[in-house]
Protein backbone atom coordinates (compact mmCIF):
# COMPACT_ATOMS: atom_id res chain seq x y z
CA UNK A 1 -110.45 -153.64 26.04
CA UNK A 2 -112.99 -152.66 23.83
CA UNK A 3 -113.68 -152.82 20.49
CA UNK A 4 -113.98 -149.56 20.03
CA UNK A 5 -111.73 -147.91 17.40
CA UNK A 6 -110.34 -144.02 16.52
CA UNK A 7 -111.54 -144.61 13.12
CA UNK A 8 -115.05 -145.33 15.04
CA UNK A 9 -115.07 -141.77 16.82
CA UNK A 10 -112.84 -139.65 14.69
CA UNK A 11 -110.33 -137.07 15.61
CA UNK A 12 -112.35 -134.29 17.67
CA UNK A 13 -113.98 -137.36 19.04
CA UNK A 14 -110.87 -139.10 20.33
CA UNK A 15 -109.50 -135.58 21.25
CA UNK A 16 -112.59 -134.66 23.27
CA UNK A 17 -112.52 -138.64 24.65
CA UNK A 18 -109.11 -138.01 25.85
CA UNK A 19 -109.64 -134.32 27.24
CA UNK A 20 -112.56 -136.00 29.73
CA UNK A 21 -110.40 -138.50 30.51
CA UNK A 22 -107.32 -136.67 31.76
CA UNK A 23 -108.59 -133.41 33.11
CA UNK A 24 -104.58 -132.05 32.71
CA UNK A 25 -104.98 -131.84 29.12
CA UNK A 26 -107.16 -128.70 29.26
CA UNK A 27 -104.24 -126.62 27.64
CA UNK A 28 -105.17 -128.46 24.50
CA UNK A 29 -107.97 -127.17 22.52
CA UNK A 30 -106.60 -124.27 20.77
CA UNK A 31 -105.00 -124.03 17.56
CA UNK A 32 -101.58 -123.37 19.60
CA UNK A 33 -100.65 -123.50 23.10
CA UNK A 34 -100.24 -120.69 25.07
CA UNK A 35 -97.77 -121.26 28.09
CA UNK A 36 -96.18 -119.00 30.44
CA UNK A 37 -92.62 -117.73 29.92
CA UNK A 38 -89.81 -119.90 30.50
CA UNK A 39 -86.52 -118.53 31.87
CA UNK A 40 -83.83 -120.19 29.56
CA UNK A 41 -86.25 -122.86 27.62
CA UNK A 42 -84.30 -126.01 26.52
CA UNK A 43 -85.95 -128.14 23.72
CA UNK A 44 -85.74 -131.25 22.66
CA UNK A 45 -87.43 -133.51 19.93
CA UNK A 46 -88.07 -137.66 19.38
CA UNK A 47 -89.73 -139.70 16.85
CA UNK A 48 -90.56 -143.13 17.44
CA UNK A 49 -92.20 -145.57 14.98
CA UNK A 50 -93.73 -149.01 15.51
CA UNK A 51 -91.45 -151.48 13.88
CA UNK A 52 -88.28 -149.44 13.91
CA UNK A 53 -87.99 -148.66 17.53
CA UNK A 54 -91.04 -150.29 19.53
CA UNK A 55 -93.74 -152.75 19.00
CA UNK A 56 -97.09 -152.53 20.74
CA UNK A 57 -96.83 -156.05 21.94
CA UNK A 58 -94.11 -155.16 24.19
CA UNK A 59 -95.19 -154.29 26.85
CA UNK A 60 -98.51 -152.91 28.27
CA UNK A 61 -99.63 -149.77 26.32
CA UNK A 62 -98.98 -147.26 29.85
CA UNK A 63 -95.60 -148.68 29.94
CA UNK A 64 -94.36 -147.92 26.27
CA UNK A 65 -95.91 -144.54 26.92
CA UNK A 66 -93.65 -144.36 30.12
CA UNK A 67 -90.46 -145.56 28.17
CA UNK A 68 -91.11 -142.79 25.02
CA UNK A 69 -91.69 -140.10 27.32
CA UNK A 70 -88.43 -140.46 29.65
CA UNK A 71 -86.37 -141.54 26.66
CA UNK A 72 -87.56 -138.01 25.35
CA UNK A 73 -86.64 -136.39 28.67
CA UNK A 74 -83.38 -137.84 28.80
CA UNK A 75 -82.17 -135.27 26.59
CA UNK A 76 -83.26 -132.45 29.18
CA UNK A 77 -81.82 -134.63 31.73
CA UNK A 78 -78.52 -134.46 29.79
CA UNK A 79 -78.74 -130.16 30.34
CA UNK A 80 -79.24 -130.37 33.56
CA UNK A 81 -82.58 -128.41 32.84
CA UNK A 82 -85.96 -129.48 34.23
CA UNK A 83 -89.00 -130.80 32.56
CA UNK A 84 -91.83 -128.29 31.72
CA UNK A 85 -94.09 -129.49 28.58
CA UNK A 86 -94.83 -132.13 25.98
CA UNK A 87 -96.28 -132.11 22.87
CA UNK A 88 -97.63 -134.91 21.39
CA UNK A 89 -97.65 -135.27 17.68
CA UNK A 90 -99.26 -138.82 16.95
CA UNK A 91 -99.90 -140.96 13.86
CA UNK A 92 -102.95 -143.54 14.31
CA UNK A 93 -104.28 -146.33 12.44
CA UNK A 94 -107.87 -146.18 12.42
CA UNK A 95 -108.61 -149.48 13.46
CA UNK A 96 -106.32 -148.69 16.78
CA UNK A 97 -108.44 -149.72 19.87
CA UNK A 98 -109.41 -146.93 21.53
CA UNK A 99 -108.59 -148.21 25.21
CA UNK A 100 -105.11 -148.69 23.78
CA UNK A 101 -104.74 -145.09 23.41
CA UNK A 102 -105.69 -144.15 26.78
CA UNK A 103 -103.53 -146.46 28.53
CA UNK A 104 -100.72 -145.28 26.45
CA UNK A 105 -101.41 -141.27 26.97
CA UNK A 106 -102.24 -142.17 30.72
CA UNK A 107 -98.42 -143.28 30.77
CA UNK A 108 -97.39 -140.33 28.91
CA UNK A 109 -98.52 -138.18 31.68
CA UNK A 110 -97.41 -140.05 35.01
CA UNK A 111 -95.11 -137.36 35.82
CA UNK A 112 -96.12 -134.67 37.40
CA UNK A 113 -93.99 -132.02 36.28
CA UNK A 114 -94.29 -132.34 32.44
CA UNK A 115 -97.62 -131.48 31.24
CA UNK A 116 -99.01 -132.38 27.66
CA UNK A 117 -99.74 -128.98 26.30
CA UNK A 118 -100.53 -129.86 22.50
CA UNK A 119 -99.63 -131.80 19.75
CA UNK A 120 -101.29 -133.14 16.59
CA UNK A 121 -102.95 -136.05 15.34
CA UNK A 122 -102.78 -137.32 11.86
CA UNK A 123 -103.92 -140.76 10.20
CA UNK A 124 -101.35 -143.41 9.30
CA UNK A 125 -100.79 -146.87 8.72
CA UNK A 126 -98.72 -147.35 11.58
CA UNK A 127 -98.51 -145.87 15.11
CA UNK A 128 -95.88 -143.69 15.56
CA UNK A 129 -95.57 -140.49 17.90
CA UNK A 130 -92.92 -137.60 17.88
CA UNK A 131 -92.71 -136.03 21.20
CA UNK A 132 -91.34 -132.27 21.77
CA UNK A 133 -90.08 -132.01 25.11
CA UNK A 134 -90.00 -128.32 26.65
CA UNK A 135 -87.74 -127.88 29.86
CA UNK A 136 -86.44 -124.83 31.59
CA UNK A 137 -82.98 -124.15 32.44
CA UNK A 138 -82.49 -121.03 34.80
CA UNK A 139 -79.00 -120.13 33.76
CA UNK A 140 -77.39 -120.90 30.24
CA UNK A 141 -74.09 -120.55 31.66
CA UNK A 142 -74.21 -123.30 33.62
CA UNK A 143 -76.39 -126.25 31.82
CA UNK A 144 -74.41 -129.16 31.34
CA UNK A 145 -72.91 -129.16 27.76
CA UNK A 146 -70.89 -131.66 25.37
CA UNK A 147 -68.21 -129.06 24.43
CA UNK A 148 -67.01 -128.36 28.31
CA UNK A 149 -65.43 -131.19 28.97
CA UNK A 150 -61.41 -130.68 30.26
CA UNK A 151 -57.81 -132.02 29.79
CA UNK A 152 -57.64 -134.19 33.33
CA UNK A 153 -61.27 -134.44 34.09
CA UNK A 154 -62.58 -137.80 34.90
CA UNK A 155 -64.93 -139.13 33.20
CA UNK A 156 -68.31 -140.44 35.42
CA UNK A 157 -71.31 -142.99 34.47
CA UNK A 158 -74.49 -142.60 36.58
CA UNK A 159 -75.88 -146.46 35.85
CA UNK A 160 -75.23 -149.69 34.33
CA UNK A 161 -75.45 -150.01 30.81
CA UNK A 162 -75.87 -152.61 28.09
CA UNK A 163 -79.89 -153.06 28.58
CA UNK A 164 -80.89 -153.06 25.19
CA UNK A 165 -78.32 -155.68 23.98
CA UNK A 166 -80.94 -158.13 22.66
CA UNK A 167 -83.35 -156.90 24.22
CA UNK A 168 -86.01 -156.99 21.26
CA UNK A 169 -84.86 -160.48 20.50
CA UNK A 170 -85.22 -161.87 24.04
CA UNK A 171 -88.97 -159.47 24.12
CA UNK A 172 -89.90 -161.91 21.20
CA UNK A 173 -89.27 -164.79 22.87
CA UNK A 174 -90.95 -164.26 25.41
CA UNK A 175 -94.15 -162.61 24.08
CA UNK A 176 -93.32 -159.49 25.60
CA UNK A 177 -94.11 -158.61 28.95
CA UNK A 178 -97.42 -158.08 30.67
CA UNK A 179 -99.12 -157.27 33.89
CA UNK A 180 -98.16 -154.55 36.55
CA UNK A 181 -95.13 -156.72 37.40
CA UNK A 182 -94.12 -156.95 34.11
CA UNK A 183 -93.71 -161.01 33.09
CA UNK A 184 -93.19 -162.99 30.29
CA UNK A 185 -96.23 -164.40 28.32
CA UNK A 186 -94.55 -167.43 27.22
CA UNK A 187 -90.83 -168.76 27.21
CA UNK A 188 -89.29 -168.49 30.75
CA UNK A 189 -85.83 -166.72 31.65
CA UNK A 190 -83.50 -166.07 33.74
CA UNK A 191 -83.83 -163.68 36.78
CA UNK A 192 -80.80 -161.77 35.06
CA UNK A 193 -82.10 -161.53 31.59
CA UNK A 194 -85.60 -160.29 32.91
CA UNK A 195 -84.14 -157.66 34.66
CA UNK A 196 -82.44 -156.42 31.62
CA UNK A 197 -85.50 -156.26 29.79
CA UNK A 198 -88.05 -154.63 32.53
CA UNK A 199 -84.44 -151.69 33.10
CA UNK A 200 -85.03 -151.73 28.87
CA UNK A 201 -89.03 -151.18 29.33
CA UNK A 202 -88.61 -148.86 32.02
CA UNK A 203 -85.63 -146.13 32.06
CA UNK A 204 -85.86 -142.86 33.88
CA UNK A 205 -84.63 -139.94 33.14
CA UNK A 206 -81.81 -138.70 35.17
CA UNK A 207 -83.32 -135.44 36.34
CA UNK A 208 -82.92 -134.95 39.73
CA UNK A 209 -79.14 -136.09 39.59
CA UNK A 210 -78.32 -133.76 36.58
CA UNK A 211 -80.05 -131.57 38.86
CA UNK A 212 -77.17 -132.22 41.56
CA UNK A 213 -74.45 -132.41 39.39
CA UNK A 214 -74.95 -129.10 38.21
CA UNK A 215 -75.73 -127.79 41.74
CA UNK A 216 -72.37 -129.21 42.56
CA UNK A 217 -70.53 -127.59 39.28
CA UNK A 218 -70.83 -129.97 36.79
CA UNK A 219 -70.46 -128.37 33.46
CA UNK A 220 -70.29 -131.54 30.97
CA UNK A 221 -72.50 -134.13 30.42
CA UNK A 222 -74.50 -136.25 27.92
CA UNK A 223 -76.95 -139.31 28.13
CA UNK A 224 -76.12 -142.78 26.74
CA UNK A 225 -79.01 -143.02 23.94
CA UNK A 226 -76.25 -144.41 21.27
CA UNK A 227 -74.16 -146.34 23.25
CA UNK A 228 -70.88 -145.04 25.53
CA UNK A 229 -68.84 -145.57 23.11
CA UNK A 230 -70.51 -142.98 20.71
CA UNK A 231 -71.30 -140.68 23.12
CA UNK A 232 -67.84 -140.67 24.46
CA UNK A 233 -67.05 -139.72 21.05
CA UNK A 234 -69.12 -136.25 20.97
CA UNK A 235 -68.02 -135.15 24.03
CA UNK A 236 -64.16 -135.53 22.77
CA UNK A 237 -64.66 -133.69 19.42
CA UNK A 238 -66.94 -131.35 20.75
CA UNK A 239 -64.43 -130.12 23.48
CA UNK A 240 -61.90 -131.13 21.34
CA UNK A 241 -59.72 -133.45 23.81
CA UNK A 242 -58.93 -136.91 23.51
CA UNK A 243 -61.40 -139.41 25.82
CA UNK A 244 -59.72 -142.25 27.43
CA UNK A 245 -62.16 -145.06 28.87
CA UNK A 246 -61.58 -147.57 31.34
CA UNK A 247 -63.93 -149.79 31.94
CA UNK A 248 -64.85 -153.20 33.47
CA UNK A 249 -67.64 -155.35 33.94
CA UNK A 250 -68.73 -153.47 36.86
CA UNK A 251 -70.84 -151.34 34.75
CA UNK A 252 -72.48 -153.97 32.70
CA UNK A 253 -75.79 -155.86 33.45
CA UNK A 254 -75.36 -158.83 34.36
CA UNK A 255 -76.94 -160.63 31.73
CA UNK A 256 -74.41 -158.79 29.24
CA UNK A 257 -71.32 -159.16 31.29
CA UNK A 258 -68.89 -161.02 28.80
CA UNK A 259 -69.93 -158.70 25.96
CA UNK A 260 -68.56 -155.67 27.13
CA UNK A 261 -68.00 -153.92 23.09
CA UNK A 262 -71.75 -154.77 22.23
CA UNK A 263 -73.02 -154.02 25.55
CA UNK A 264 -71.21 -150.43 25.75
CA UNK A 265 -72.51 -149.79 21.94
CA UNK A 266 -76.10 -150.98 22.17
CA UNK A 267 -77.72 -147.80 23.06
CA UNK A 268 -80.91 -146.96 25.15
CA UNK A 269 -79.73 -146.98 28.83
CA UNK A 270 -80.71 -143.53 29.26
CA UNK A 271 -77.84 -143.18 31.84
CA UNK A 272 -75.94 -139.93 31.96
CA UNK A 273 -71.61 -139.85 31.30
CA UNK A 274 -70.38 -136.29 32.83
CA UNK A 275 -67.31 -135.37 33.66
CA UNK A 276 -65.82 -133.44 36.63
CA UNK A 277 -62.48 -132.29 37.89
CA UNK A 278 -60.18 -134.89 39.43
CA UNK A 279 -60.87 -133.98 43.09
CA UNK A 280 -64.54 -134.48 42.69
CA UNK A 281 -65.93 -137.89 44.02
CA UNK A 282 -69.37 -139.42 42.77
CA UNK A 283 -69.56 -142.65 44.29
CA UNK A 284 -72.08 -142.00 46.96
CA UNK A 285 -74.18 -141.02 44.07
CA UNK A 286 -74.03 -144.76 42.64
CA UNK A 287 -71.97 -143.53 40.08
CA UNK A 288 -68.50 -145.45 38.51
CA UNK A 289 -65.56 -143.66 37.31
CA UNK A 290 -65.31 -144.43 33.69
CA UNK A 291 -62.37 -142.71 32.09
CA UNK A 292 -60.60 -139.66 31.93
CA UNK A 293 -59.88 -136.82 28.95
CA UNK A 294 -56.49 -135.42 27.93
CA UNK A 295 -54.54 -132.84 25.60
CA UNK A 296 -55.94 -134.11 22.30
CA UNK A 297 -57.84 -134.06 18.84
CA UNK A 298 -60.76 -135.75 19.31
CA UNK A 299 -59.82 -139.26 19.82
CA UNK A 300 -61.70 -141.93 22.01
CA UNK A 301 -59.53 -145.11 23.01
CA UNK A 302 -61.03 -147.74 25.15
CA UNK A 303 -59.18 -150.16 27.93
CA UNK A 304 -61.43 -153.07 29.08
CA UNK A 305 -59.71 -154.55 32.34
CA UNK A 306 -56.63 -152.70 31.47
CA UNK A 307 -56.12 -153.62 27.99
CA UNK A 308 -56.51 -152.10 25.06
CA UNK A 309 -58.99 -153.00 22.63
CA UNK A 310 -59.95 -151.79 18.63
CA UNK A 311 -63.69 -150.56 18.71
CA UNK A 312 -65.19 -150.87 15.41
CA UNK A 313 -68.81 -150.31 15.88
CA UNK A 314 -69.20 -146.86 18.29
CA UNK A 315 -73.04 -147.19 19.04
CA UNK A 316 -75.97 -147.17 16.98
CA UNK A 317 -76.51 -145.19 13.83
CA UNK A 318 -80.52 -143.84 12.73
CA UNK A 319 -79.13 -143.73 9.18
CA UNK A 320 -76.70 -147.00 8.70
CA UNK A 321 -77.45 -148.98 6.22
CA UNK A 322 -77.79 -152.83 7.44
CA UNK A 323 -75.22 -155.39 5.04
């Protein structure tokens, strides 16, 4: 890298930097964006701030720009809508490299069907971004909602889960991870526990399933950014039923199998739980049958290998306070 700074070349000088560099930014330039009607536009919003969710020495910058981005579209993954737009709001230290910054906007915009169309750039002590994803979703009536969900519907998952159990703590271990094929700087580990980290590094959201599942008249569905547990939870007292999981180790990773409460409340897979009628079969789709929801209130109880088991902690929580 360089030693080139933002603080060296200023705001319009990084913008116009990052305009020649990625000729798909030409929307931007405007005081607002002008884009071209949306049938149905679904909408979704994510802040993320070095030293409470990421840390730059992670990963390689075009990976953490990856990771923000499809944690962001997870949420339009979780409609059943399709990606449109991004915009970028970003806070930058001054004395942020400037190659940094293009690495990590060059994985912002690896996919091809969300465009950066805008954003803002302010000074700060810290790097943080807030990204506004814009996705389309044809028909309201049939985007895949938390307040659908049925008495007798099972209850699907679309991917293992539990790869942010540690995951920070075993990052700092090892240095983070660098490269294309993602290793550890320092501090060797297992194949199982480095496979749980790069899944951590690099999730995807679920859009061309949620695309099928709604094709295939799926109504209910949410993605696992909290943990199951917690989103279990919304979907029962949204649609007011009660949520019965059973689960096994099946849908762990293996490096968390043995954990299965902290695993299934650690948040960040990025997977998607839906539910479906009891005829319907998701298997071929590499998807496990978690559960099931009946005549209710609201109330999520959890079996783990057939027993029953007291969850205390439901998933992670932006606003708990740490004892």
């Amino acid at each position: 890298m360089t030693g080139l700074t933002a603080g060296d070349i200023g705001e319009r000088g990084l913008i116009r930097r990052l305009r020649d560099t990625f000729p798909s930014l030409s929307l931007i330039g405007d005081d607002s964006s002008i884009l071209p009607a949306l049938q149905c536009p679904v909408v979704t919003t994510d802040s993320f701030f070095e030293g409470s969710h990421f840390y730059r020495w992670w990963a390689p910058p075009e990976v953490l720009g990856r990771r923000l981005l499809e944690a962001t579209l997870s949420d339009i993954a979780a409609m059943g809508a399709s990606p449109r737009w991004i915009l970028v709001a970003v806070t930058l230290p001054p004395g942020l490299k400037i190659d940094w910054i293009e690495r990590f906007y060059k994985g912002l915009m690896e996919r091809e069907d969300c465009v950066i169309a805008g954003g803002e750039t302010i000074r700060g002590s810290n790097f943080g971004i807030t990204l506004t994803a814009v996705g389309e979703g044809d028909n309201s009536e049939t985007l895949l909602r938390r307040s659908t969900l049925r008495p007798d519907d099972n209850l699907w998952l679309s991917g293992p889960i539990g790869r942010a159990l540690d995951a920070p703590a075993i990052l700092e271990k090892t240095g983070g991870l660098e490269g294309e094929n993602l290793k550890p700087r320092s501090w060797k580990i297992s194949a199982d526990r480095l496979e749980q980290v790069r899944a951590f590094l690099l999730p995807r959201a679920e859009l061309e399933l949620a695309a099928e599942l709604r094709r295939r008249g799926v109504r209910c569905g949410i993605d696992i950014s909290d943990g199951l547990f917690s989103e279990a939870a919304h979907l029962a007292s949204e649609s007011m039923v009660d949520v019965v999981l059973d689960i096994d180790e099946s849908i762990f990773y293996n490096s968390v199998k043995g954990r299965p409460l902290e695993a299934a409340s650690s948040g960040e897979d990025f997977v998607l739980l839906f539910s479906a009628p009891e005829q319907s079969e998701f298997t071929s789709e590499g998807c496990k049958k978690v559960g099931y929801a009946k005549e209710g209130v609201g109330i999520v109880s959890v079996l783990i290998n057939g027993r029953s088991v007291n969850v205390e902690k439901t998933g992670y929580d932006h606003l708990e306070v740490l004892k």
